[in-house]
PDB file of N, CA and C in Angstrom:
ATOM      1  N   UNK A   1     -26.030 206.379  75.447  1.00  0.00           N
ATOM      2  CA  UNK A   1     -24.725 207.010  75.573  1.00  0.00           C
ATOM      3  C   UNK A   1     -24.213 206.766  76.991  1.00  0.00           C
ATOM      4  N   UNK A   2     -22.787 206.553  77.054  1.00  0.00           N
ATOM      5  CA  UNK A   2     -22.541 206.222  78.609  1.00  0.00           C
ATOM      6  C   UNK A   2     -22.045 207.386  79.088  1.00  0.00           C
ATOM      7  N   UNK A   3     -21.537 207.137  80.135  1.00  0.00           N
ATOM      8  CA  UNK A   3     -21.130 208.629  81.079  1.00  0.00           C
ATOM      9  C   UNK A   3     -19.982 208.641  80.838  1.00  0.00           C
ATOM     10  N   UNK A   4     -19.255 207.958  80.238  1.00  0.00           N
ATOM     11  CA  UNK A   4     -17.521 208.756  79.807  1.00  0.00           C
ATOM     12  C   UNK A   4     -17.888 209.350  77.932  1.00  0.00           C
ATOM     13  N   UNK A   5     -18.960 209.084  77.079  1.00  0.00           N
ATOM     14  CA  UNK A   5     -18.855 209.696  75.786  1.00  0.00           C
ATOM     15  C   UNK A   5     -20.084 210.978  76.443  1.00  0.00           C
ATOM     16  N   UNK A   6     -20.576 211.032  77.270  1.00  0.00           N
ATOM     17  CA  UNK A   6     -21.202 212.668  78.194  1.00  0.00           C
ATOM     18  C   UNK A   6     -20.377 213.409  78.211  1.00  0.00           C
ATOM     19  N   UNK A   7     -18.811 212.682  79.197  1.00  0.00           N
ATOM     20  CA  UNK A   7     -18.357 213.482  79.616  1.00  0.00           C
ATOM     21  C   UNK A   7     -17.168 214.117  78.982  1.00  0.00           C
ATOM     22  N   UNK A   8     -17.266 213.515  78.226  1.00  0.00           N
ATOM     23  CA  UNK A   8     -15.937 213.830  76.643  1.00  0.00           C
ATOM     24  C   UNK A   8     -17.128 214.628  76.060  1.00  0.00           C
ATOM     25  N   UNK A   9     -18.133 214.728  75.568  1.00  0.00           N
ATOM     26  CA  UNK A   9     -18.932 215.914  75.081  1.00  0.00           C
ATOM     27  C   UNK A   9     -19.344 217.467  75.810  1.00  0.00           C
ATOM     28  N   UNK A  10     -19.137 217.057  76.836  1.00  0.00           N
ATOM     29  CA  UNK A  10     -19.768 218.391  77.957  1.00  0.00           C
ATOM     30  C   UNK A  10     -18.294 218.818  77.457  1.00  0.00           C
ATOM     31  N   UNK A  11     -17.156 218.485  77.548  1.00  0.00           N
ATOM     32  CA  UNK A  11     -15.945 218.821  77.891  1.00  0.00           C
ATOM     33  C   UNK A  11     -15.511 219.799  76.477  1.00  0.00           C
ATOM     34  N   UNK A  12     -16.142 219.093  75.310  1.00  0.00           N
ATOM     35  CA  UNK A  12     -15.879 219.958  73.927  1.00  0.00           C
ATOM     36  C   UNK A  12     -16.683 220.747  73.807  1.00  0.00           C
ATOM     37  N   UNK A  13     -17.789 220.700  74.226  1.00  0.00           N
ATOM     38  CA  UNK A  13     -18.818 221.623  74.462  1.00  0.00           C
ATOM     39  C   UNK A  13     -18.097 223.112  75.193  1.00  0.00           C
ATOM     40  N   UNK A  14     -17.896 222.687  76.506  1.00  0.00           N
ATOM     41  CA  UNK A  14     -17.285 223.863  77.083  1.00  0.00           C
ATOM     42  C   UNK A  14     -15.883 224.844  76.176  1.00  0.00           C
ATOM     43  N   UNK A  15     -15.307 223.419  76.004  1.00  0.00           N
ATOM     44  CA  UNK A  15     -14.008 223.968  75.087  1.00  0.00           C
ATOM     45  C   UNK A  15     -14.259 225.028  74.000  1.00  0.00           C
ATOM     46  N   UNK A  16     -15.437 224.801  73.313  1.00  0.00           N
ATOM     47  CA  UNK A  16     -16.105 225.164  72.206  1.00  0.00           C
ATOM     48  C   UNK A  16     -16.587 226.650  72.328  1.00  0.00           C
ATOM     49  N   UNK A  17     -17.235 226.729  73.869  1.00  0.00           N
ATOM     50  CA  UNK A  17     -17.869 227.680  74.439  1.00  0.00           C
ATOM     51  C   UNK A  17     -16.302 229.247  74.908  1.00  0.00           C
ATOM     52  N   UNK A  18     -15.457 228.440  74.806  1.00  0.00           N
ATOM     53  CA  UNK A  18     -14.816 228.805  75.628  1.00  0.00           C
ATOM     54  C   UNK A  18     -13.974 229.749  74.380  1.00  0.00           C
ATOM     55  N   UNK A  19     -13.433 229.066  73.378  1.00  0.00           N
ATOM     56  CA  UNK A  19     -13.218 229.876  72.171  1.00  0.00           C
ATOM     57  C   UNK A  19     -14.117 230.384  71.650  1.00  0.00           C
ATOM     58  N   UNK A  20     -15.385 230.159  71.841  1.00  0.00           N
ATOM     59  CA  UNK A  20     -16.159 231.318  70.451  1.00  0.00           C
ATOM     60  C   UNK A  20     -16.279 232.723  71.428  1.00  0.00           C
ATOM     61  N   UNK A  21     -16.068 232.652  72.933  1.00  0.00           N
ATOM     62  CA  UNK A  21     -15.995 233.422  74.007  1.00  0.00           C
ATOM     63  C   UNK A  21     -14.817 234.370  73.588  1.00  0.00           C
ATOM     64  N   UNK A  22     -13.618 233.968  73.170  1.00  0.00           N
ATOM     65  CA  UNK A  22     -12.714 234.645  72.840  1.00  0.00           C
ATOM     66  C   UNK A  22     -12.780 235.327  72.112  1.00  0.00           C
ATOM     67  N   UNK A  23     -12.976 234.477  70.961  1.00  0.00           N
ATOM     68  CA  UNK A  23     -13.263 235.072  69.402  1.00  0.00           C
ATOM     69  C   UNK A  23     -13.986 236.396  69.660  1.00  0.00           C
ATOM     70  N   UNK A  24     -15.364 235.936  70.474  1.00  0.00           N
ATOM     71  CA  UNK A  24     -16.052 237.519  70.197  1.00  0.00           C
ATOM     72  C   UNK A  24     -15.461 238.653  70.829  1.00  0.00           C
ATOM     73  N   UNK A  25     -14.740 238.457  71.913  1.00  0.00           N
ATOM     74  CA  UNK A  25     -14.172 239.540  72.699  1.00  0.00           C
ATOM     75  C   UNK A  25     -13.143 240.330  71.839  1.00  0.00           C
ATOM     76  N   UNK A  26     -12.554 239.659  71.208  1.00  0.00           N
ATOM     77  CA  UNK A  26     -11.271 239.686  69.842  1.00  0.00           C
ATOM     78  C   UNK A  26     -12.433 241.022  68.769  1.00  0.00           C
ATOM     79  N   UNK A  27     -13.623 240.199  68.360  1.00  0.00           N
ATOM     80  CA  UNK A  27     -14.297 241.251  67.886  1.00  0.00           C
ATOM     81  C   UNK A  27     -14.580 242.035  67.875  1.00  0.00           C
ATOM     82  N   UNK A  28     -14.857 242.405  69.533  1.00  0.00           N
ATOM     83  CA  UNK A  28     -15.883 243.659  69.715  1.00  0.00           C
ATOM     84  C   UNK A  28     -17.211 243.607  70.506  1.00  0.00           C
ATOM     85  N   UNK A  29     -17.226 242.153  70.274  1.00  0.00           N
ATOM     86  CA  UNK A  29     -18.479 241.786  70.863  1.00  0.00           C
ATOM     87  C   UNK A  29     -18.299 242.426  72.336  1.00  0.00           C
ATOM     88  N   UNK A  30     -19.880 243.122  73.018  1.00  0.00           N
ATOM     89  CA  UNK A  30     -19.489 243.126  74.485  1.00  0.00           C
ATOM     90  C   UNK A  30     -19.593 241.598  75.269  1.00  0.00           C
ATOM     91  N   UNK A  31     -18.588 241.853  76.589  1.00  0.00           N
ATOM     92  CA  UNK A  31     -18.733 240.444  77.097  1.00  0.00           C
ATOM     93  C   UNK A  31     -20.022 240.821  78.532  1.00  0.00           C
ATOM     94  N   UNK A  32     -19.909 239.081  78.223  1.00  0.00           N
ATOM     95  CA  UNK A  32     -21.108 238.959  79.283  1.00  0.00           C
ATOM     96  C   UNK A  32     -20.933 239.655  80.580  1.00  0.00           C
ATOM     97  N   UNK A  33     -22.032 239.610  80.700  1.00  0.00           N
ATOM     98  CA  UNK A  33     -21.473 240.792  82.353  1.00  0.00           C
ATOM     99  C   UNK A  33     -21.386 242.006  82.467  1.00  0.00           C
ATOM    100  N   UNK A  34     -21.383 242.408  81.151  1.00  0.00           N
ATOM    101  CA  UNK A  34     -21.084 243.828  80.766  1.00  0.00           C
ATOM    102  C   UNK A  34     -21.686 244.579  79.712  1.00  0.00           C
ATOM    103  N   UNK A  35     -23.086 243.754  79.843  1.00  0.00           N
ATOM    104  CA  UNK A  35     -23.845 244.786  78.667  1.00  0.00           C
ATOM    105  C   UNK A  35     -24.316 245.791  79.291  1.00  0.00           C
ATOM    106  N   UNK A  36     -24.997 246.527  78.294  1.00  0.00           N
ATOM    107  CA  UNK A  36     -25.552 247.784  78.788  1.00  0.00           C
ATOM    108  C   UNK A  36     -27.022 247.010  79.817  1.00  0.00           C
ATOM    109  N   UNK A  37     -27.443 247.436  80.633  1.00  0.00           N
ATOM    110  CA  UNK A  37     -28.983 247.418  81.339  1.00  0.00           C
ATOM    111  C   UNK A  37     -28.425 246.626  82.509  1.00  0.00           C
ATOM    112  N   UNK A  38     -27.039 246.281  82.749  1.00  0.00           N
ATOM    113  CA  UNK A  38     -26.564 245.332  83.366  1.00  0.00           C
ATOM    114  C   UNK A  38     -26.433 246.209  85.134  1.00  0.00           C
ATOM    115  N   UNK A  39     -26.757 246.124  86.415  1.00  0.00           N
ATOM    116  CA  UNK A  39     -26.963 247.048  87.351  1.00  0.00           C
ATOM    117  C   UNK A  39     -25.600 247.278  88.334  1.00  0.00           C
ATOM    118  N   UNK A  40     -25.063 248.612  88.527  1.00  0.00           N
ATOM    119  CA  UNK A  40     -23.693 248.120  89.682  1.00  0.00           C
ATOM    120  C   UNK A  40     -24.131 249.442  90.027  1.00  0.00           C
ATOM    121  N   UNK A  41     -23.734 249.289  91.789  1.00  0.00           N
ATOM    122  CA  UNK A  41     -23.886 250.101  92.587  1.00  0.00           C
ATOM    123  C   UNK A  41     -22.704 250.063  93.480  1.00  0.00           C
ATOM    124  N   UNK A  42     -21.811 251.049  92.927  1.00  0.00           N
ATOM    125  CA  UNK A  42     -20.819 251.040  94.446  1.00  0.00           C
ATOM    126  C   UNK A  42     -21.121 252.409  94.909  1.00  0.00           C
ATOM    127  N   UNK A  43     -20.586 251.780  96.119  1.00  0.00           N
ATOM    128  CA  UNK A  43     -20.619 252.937  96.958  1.00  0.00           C
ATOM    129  C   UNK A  43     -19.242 252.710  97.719  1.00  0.00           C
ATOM    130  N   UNK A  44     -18.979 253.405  98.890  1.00  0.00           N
ATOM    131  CA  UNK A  44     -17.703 253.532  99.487  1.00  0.00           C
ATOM    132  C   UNK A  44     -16.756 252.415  99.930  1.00  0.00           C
ATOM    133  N   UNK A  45     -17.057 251.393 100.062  1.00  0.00           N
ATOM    134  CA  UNK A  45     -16.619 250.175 100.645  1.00  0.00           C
ATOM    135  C   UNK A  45     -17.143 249.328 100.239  1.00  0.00           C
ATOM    136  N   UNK A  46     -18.034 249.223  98.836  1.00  0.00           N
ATOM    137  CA  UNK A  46     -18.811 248.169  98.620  1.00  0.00           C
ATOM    138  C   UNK A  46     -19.053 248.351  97.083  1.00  0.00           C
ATOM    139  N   UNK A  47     -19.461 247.248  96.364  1.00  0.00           N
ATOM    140  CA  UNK A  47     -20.019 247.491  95.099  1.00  0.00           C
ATOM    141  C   UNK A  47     -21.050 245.894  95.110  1.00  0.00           C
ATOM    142  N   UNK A  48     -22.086 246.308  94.969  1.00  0.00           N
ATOM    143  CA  UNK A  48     -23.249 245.604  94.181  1.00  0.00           C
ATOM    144  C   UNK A  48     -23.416 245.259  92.575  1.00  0.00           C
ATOM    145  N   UNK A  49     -23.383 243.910  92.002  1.00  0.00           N
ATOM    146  CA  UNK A  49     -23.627 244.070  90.737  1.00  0.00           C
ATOM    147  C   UNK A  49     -24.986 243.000  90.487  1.00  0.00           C
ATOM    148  N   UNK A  50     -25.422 243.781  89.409  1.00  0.00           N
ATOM    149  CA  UNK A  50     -26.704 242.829  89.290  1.00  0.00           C
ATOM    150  C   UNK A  50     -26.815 242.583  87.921  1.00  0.00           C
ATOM    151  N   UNK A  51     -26.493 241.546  87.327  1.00  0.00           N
ATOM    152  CA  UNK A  51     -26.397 241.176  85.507  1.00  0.00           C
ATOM    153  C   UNK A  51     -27.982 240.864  85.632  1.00  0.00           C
ATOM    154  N   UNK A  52     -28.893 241.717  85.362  1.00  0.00           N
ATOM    155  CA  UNK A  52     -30.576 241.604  84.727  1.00  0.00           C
ATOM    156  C   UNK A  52     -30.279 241.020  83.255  1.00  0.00           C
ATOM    157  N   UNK A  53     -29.254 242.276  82.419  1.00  0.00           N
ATOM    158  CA  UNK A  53     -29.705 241.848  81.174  1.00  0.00           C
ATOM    159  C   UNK A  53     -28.814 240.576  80.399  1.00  0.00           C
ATOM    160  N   UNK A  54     -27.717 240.378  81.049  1.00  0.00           N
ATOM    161  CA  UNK A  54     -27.103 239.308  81.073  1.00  0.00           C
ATOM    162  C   UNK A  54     -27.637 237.579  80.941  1.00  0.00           C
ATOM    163  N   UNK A  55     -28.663 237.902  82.296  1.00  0.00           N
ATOM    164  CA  UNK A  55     -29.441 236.932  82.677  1.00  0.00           C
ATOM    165  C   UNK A  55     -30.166 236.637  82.060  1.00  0.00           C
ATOM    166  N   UNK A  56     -31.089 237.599  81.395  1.00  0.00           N
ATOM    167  CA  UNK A  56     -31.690 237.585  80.334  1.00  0.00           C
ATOM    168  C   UNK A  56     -31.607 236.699  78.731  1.00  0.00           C
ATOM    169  N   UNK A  57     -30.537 236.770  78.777  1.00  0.00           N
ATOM    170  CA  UNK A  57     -29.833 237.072  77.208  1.00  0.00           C
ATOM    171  C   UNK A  57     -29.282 235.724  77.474  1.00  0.00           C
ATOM    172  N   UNK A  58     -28.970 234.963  78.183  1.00  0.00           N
ATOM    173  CA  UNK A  58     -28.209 233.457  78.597  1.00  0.00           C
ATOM    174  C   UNK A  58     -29.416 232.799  78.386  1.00  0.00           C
ATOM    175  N   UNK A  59     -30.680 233.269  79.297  1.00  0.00           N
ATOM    176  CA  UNK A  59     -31.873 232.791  79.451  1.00  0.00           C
ATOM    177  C   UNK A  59     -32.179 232.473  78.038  1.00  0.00           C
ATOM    178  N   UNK A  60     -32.425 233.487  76.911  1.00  0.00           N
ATOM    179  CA  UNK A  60     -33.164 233.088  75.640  1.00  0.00           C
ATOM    180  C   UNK A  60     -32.217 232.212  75.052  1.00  0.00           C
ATOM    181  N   UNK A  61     -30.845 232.613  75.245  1.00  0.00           N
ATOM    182  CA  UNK A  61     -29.645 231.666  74.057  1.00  0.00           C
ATOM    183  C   UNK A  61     -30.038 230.133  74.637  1.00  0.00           C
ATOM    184  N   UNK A  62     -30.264 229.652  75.945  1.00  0.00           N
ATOM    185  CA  UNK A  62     -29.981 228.388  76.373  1.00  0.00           C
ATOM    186  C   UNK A  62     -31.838 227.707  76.038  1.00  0.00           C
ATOM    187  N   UNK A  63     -32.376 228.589  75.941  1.00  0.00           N
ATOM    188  CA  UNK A  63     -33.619 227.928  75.488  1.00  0.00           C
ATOM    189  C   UNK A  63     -34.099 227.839  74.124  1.00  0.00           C
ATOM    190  N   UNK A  64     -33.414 228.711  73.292  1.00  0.00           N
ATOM    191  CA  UNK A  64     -33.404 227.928  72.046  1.00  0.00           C
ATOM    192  C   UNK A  64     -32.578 227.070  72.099  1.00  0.00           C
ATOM    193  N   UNK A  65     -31.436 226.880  72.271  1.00  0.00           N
ATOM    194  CA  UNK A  65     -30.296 226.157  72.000  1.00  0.00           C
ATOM    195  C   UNK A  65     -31.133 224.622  72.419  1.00  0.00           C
ATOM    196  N   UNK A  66     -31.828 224.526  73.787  1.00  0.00           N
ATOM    197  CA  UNK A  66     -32.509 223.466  74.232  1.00  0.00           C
ATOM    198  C   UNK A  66     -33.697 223.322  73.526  1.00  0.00           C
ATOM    199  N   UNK A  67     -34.808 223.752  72.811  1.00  0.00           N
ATOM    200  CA  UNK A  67     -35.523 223.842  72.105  1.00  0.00           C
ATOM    201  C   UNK A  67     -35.168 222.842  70.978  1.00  0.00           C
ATOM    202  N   UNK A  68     -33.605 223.772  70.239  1.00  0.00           N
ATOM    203  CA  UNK A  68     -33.027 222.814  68.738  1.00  0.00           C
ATOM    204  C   UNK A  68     -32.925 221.580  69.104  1.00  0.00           C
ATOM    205  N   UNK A  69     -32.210 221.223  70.177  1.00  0.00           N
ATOM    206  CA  UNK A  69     -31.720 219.463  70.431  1.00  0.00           C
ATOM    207  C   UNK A  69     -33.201 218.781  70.766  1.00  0.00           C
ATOM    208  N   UNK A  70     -33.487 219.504  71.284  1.00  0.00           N
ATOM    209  CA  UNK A  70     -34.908 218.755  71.619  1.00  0.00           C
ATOM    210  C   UNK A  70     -35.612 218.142  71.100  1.00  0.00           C
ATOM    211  N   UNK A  71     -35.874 218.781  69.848  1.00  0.00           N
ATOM    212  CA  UNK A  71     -36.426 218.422  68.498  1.00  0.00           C
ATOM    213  C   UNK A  71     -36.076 217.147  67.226  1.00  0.00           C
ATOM    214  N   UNK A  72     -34.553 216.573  67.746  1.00  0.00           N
ATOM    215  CA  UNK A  72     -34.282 215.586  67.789  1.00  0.00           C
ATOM    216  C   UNK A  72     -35.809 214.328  67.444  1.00  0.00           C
TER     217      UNK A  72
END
């Protein structure tokens, strides 16, 4: 595969990513960033956020997802 049919795929890929992103928000789905276990700390002049379970949850989706193609 050359690097312009990559880069026409990353590109529908994202596109792809980018509506089913919608779609779920449209649903109900919570969005990323904002699940529950997810950590924020403000305080007076400041806010800390820490996506644990976020991170998490990207973590398992992108390793199956890499797992399926793999298997190729």
């Amino acid at each position: 595969m050359n690097i312009g049919r990559l880069m026409i795929a990353v590109g529908l890929g994202l596109a792809a990513l980018g509506l089913l992103t919608l779609a779920a928000s449209k649903l109900g789905f919570p969005r990323l960033g904002k699940l529950p276990g997810d950590i924020v700390y403000r305080g007076k002049n400041t806010t800390v956020y820490f996506p644990i379970v976020t991170c998490i949850a990207l973590s398992v989706l992108l390793t199956l997802a890499l797992a399926l193609l793999g298997r190729r």
